[in-house]
Protein backbone atom coordinates (compact mmCIF):
# COMPACT_ATOMS: atom_id res chain seq x y z
CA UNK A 1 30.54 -16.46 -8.45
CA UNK A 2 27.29 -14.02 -8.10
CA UNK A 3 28.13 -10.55 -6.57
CA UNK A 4 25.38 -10.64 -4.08
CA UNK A 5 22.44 -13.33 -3.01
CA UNK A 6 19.58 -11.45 -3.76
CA UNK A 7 19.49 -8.18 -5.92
CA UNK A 8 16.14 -6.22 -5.00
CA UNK A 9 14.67 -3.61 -7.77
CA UNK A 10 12.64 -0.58 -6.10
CA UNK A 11 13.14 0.59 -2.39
CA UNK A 12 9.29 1.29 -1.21
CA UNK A 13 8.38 0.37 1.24
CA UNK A 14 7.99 -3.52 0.29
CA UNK A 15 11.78 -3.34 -1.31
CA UNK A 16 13.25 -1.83 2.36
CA UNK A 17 11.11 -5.03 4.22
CA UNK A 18 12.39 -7.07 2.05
CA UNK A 19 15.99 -6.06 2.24
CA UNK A 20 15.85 -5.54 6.07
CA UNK A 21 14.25 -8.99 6.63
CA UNK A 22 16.89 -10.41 4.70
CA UNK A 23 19.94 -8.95 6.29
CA UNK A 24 19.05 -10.59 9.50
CA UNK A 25 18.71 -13.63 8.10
CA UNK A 26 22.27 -13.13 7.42
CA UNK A 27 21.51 -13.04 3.41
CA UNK A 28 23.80 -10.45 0.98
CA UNK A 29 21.58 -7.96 -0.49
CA UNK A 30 21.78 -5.14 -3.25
CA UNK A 31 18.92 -2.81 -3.49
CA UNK A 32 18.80 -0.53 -5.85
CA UNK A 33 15.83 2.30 -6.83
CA UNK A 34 15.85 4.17 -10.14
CA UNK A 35 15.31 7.56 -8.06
CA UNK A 36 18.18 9.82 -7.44
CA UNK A 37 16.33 10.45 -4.39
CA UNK A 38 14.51 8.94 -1.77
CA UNK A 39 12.14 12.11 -0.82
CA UNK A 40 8.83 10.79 -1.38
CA UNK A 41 5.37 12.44 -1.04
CA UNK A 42 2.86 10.61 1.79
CA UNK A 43 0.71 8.73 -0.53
CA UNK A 44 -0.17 5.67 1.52
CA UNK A 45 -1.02 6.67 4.72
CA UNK A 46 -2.60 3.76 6.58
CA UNK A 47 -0.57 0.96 8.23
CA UNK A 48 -2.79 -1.73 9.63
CA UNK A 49 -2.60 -4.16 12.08
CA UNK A 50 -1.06 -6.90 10.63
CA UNK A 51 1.24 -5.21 9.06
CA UNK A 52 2.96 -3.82 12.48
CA UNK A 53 2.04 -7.13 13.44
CA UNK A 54 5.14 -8.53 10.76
CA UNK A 55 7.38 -5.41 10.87
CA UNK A 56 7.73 -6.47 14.48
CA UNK A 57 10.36 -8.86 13.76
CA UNK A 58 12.22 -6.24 11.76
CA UNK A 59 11.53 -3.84 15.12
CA UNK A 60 9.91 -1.19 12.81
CA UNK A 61 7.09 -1.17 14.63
CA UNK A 62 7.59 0.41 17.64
CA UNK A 63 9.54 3.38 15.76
CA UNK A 64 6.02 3.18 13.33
CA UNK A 65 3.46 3.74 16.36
CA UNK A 66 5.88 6.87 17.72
CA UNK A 67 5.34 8.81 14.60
CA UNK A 68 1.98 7.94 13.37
CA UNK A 69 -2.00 8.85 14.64
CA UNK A 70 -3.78 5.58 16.30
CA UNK A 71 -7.18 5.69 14.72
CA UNK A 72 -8.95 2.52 16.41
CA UNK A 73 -12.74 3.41 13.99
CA UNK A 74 -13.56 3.60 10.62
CA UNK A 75 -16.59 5.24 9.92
CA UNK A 76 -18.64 5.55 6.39
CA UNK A 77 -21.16 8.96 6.80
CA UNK A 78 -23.75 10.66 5.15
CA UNK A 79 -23.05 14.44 5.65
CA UNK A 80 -23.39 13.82 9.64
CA UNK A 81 -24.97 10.87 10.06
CA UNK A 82 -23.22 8.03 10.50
CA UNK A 83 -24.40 4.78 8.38
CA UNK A 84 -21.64 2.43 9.43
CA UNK A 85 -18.55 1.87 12.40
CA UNK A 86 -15.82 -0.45 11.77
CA UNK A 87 -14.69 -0.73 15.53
CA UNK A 88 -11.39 -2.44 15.44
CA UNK A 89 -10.86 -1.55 19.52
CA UNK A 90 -11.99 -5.10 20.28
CA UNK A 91 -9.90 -7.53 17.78
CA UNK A 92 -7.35 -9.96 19.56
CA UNK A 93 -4.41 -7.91 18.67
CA UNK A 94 -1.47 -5.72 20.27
CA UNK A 95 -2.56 -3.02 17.35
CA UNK A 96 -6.36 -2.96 17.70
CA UNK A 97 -6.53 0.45 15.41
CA UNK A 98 -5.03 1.45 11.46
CA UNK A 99 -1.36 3.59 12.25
CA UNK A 100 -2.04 6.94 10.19
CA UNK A 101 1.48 7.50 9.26
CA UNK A 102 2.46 9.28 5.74
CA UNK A 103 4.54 6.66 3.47
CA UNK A 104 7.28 9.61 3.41
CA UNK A 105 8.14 8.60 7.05
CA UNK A 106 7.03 4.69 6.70
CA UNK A 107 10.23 4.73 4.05
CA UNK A 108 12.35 6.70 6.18
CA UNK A 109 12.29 4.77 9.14
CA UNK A 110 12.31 1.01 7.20
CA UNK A 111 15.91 2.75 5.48
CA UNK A 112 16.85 3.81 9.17
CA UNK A 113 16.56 -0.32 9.80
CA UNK A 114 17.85 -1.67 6.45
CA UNK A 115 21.37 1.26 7.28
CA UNK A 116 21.38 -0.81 10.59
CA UNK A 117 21.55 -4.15 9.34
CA UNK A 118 24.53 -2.57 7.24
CA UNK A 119 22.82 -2.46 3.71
CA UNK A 120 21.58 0.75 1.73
CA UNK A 121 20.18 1.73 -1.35
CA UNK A 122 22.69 2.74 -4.67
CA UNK A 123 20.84 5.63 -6.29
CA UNK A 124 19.89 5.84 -9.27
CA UNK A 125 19.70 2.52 -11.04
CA UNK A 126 17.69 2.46 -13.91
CA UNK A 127 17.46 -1.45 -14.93
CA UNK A 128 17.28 -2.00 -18.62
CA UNK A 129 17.79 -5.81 -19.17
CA UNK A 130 17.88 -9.02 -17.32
CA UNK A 131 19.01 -12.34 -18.20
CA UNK A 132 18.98 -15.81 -15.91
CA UNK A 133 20.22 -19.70 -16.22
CA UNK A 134 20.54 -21.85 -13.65
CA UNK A 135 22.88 -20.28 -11.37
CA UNK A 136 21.80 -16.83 -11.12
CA UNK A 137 20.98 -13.90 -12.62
CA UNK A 138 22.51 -11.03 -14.32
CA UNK A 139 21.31 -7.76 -14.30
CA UNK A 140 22.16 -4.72 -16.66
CA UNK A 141 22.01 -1.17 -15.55
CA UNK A 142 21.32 1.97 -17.74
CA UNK A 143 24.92 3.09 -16.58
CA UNK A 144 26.24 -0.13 -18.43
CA UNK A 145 26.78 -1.51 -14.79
CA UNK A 146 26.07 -5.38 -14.04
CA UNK A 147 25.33 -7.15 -11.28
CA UNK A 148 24.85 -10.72 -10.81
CA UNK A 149 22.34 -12.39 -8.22
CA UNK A 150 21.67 -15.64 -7.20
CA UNK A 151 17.95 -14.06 -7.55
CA UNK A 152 16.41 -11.06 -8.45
CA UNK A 153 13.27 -9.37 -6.90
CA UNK A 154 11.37 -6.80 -8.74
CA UNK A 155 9.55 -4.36 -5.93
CA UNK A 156 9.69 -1.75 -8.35
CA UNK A 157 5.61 -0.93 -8.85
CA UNK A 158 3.08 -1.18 -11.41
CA UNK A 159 4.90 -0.04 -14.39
CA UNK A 160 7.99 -3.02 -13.45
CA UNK A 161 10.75 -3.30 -15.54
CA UNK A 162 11.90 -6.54 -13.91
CA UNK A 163 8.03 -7.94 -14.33
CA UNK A 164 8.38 -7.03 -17.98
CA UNK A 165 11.77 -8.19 -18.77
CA UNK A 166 10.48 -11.34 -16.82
CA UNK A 167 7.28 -11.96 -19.32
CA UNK A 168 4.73 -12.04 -17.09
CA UNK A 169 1.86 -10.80 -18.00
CA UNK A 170 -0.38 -8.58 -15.57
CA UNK A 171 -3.80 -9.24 -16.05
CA UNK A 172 -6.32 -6.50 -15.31
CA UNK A 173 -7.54 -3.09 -16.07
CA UNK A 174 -8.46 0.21 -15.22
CA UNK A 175 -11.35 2.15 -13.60
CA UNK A 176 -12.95 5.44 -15.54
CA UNK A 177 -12.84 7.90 -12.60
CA UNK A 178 -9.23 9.92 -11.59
CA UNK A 179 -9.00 10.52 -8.09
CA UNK A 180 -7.41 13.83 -6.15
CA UNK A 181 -5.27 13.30 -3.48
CA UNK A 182 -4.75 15.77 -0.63
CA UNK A 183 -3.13 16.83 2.33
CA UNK A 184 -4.60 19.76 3.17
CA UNK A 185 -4.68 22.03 7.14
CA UNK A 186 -8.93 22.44 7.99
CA UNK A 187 -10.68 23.99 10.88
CA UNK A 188 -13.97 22.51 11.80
CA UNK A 189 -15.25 19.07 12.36
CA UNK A 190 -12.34 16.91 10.88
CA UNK A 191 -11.44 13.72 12.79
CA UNK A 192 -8.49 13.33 15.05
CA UNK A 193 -9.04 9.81 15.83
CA UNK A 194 -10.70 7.93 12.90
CA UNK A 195 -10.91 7.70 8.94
CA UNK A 196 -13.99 9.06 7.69
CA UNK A 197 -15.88 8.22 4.40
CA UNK A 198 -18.71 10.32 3.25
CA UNK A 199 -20.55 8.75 0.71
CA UNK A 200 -22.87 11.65 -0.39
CA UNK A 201 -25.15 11.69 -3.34
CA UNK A 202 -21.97 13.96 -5.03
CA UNK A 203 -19.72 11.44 -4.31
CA UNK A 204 -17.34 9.96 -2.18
CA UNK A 205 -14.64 12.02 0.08
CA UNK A 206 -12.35 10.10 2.50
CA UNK A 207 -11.05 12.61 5.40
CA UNK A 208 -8.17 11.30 7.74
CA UNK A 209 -5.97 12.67 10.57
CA UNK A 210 -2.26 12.87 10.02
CA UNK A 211 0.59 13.37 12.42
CA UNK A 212 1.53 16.69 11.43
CA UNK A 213 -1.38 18.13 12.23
CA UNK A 214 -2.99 18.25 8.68
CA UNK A 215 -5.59 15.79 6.76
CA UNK A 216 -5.31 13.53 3.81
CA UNK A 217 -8.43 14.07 1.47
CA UNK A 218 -9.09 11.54 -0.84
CA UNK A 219 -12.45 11.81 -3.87
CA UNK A 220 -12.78 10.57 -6.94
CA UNK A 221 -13.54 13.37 -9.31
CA UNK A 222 -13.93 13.05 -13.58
CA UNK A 223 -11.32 15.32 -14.72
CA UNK A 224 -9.26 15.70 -11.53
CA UNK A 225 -6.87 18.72 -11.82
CA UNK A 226 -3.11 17.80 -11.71
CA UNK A 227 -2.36 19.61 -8.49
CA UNK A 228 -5.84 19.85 -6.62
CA UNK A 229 -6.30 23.84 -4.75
CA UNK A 230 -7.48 24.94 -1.24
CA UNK A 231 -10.68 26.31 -3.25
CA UNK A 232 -11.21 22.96 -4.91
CA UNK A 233 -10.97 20.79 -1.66
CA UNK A 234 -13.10 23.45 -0.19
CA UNK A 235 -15.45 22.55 -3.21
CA UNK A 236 -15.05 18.75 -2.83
CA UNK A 237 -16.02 18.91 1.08
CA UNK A 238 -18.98 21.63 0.93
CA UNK A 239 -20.66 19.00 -1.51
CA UNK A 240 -19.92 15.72 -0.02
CA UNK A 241 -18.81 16.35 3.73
CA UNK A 242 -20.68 17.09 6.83
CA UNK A 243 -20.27 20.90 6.79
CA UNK A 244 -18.22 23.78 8.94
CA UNK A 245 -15.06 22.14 7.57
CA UNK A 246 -12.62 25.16 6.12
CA UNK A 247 -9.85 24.30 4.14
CA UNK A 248 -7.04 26.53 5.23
CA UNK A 249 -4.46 25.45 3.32
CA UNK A 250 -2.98 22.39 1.12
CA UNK A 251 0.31 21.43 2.15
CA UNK A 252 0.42 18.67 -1.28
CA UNK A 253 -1.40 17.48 -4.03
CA UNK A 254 -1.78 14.86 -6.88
CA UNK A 255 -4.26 13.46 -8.85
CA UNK A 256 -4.51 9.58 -10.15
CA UNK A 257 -5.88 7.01 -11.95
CA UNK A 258 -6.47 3.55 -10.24
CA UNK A 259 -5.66 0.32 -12.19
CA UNK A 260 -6.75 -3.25 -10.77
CA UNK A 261 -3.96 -5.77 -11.98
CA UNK A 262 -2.56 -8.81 -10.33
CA UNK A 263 0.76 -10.54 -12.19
CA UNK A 264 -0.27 -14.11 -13.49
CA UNK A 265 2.59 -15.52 -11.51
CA UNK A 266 5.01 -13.83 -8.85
CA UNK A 267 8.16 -16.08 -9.92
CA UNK A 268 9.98 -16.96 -13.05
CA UNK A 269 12.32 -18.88 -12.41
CA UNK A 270 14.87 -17.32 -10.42
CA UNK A 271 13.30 -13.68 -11.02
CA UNK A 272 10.42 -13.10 -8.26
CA UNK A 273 7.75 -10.02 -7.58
CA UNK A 274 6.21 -8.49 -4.74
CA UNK A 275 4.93 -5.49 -3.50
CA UNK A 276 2.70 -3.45 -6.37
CA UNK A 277 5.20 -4.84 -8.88
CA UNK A 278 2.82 -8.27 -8.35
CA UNK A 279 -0.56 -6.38 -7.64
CA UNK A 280 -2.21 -3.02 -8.21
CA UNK A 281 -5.87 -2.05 -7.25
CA UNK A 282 -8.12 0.82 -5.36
CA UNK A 283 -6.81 2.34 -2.49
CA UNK A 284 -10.60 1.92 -0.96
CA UNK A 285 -9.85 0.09 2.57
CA UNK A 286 -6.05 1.55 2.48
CA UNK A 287 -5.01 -1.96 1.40
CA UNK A 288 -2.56 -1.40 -1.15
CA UNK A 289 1.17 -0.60 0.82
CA UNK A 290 0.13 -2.59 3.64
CA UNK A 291 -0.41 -6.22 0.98
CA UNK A 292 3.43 -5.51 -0.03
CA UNK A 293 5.02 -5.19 3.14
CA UNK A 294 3.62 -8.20 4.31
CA UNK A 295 4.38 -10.11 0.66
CA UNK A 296 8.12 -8.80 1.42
CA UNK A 297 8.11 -10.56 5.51
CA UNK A 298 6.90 -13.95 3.45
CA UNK A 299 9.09 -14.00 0.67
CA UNK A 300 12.30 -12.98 2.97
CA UNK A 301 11.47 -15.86 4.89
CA UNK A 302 10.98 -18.35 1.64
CA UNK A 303 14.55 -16.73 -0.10
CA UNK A 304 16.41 -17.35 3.11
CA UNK A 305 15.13 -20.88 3.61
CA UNK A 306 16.19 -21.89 -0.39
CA UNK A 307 19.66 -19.96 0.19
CA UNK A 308 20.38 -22.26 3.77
CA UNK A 309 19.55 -25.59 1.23
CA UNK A 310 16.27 -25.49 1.78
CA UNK A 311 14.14 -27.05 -1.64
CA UNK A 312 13.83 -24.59 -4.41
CA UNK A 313 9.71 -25.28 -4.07
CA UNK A 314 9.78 -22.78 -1.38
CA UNK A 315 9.31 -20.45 -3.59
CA UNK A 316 6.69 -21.86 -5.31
CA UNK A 317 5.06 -22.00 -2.38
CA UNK A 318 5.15 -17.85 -1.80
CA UNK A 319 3.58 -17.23 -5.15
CA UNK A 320 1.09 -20.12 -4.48
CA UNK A 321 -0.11 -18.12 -1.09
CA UNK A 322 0.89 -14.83 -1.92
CA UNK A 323 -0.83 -14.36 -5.19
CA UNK A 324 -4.92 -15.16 -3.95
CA UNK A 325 -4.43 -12.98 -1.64
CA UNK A 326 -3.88 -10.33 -3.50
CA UNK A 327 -6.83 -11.52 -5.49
CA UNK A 328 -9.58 -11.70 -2.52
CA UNK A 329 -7.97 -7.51 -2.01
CA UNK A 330 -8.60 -6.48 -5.29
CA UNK A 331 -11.65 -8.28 -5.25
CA UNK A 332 -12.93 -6.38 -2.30
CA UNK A 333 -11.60 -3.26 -2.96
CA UNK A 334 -13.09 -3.39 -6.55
CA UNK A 335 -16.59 -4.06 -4.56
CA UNK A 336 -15.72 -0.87 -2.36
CA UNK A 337 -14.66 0.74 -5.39
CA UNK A 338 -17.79 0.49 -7.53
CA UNK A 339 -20.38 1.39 -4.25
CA UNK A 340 -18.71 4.61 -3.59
CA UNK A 341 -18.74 5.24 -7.54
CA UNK A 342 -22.09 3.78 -8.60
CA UNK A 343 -23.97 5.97 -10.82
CA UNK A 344 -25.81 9.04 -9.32
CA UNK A 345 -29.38 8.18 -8.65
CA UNK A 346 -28.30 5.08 -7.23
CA UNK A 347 -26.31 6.59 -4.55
CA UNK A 348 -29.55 7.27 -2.04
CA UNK A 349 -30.59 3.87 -2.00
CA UNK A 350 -26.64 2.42 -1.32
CA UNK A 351 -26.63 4.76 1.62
CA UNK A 352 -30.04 2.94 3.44
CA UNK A 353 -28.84 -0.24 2.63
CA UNK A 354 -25.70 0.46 4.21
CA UNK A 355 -27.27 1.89 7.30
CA UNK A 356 -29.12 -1.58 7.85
CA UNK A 357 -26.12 -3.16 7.23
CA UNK A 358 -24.01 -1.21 9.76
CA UNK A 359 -26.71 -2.25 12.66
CA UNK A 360 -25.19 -5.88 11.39
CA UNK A 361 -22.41 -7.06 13.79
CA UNK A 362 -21.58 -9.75 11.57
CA UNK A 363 -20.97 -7.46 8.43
CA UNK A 364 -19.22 -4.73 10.90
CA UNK A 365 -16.74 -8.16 12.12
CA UNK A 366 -15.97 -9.39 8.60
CA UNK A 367 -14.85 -5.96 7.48
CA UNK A 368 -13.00 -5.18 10.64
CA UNK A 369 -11.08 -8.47 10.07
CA UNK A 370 -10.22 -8.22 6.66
CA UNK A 371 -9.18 -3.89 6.71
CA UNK A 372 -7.03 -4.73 9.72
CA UNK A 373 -5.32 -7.49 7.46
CA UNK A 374 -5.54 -10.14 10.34
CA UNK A 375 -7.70 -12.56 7.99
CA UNK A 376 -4.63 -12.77 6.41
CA UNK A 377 -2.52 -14.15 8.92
């Protein structure tokens, strides 16, 4: 007899969907996270439409859209001029507009659903080994602790122990530049309502509103400190931003490097991935939390189907979907990636192209349909 009916490795944000999903299917679940704590920092910060769109039927969404900032345009500037407006006000959905939200409180309030259902998280679990057959599979715990699973799930990001102990390979690679990360308090002209990318000869600075009042600040910058200052952001926005911004104070900090990877397969026999476990790339388009969640609604659904009797090619079926997805994603956000990045001198002529291209209503369409994730559906 297995223990439980699906054992789930990591508890992000794409673990908690998963395991909340599940329970009300009426499937056992054990979800475990190799963190003695769940206190994250707000790294992702941008929940789009389709994703409240799926979290609806786990009724996260309405808790979501309580906490977070509605920003319904996403602008790309030159110091103050703007070259291009992603308007998502008019697409066909009850979210027309990315949820600014730090992932700190995304977590929170997915546990707050997964405690409902009756499940939890058992802190910390650091997986060492795994082992299937036919029937199930067994999973070994740092602690000496096993548990056995009819199948396993490894949500447990890029550097996954269950992808590894799996064998599949992640194909991909890395991009030169670090990046800073920011929340920081400014006074001046900062956004309340919209994300904001300036894409300056100096380089590229994303500004957005958060709920607490303060901004996430986003560049990438060769040689990035560790934990980015108030006199650095000041720095960063003085060269790239639109002026009579003043950094006040920085409430958090990181710096990172951005890999662009996508797993060859997301199953193995019984042993299955999802979330950034499956598929790592540029945040550029704020793409990267929101592809997970939604991998997590699909894969609940396929797990719960094969667990009822339903044909084991089910989950076939999720990789088979799943996984180009995730390619067209990194695909674009490698495209966004390299334009805010391209080498100096370049950087003037990208910006007048873009302004043509932002009088386009075609181009404008295309990119509000595939950063609001409702190409996807």
């Amino acid at each position: 007899m297995n223990d439980v009916d699906v054992l789930i490795v990591g508890a992000g944000p794409t673990g908690l969907t998963l395991a909340a999903s599940l329970l009300l299917n009426g499937v056992s679940v054990m979800l475990v996270d190799r963190q003695a704590a769940g206190a994250n920092t707000s790294r992702a910060a941008g929940v789009n439409a389709r994703t409240l769109e799926v979290l609806e039927r786990i009724d996260v969404t309405r808790r979501l859209v309580k906490e977070g900032v509605e920003a319904p345009r996403f602008t790309i500037r030159d110091r103050a001029r703007t070259l291009l407006t992603v308007d998502f006000s008019g697409l066909v959905t009850d979210y027309p507009f990315t949820l600014l939200v730090p992932q700190s409180t995304t977590e929170r309030l997915l546990l707050d659903r997964v405690r409902e259902l009756g499940g939890d998280v058992t802190r910390p679990a650091v997986l060492t080994t795994v082992a299937q057959d036919d029937r199930g599979v067994t999973a070994t715990f740092a602690s000496g602790d096993t548990v056995r699973a009819s199948y396993l799930v490894g949500a447990d990001g890029m550097h996954s122990t269950v992808r590894e102990q799996a064998g599949i390979r992640f194909s991909g690679g890395a991009y030169e530049h670090s990046f800073v990360l920011a929340d920081a308090r400014l006074r001046g002209d900062a956004p309340t309502d919209e994300v904001r990318l300036f894409w300056a000869s100096e380089g590229l600075t994303v500004v957005a509103p958060l709920p607490d009042g303060t901004f996430r600040i986003v560049a990438p910058v060769d040689d990035a400190p560790e934990v980015p200052s108030a006199d650095f952001v000041q720095g960063l926005l003085d060269a790239r931003g639109p002026g009579g911004i003043t950094v006040t104070d920085v409430t958090w900090g990181s710096r990172f490097r951005i890999h662009h990877r996508v797993a060859d397969t997301y199953r193995a026999g019984r042993i299955l991935l999802a979330g950034d476990a499956a598929h790592v790339h540029s945040p550029a388009g704020g793409q990267g939390m929101n592809l997970g969640i939604q991998d997590a609604v699909v894969l609940a659904d396929a797990l719960a189907a094969v667990l009822d009797g339903g044909p084991d090619t089910l989950l076939d079926a999720y990789s088979a979907s799943r996984r180009p997805i995730a390619e067209q994603v990194v695909e674009l956000t490698d495209r966004l990636t390299r334009l805010a990045t391209m080498p100096r001198p370049l950087r003037p002529i990208r910006n007048a192209v873009l302004r043509v291209a932002g009088r386009t209503a075609p181009v404008t369409r295309a990119l509000s349909s595939r950063l609001s994730g409702l190409v996807y559906r």
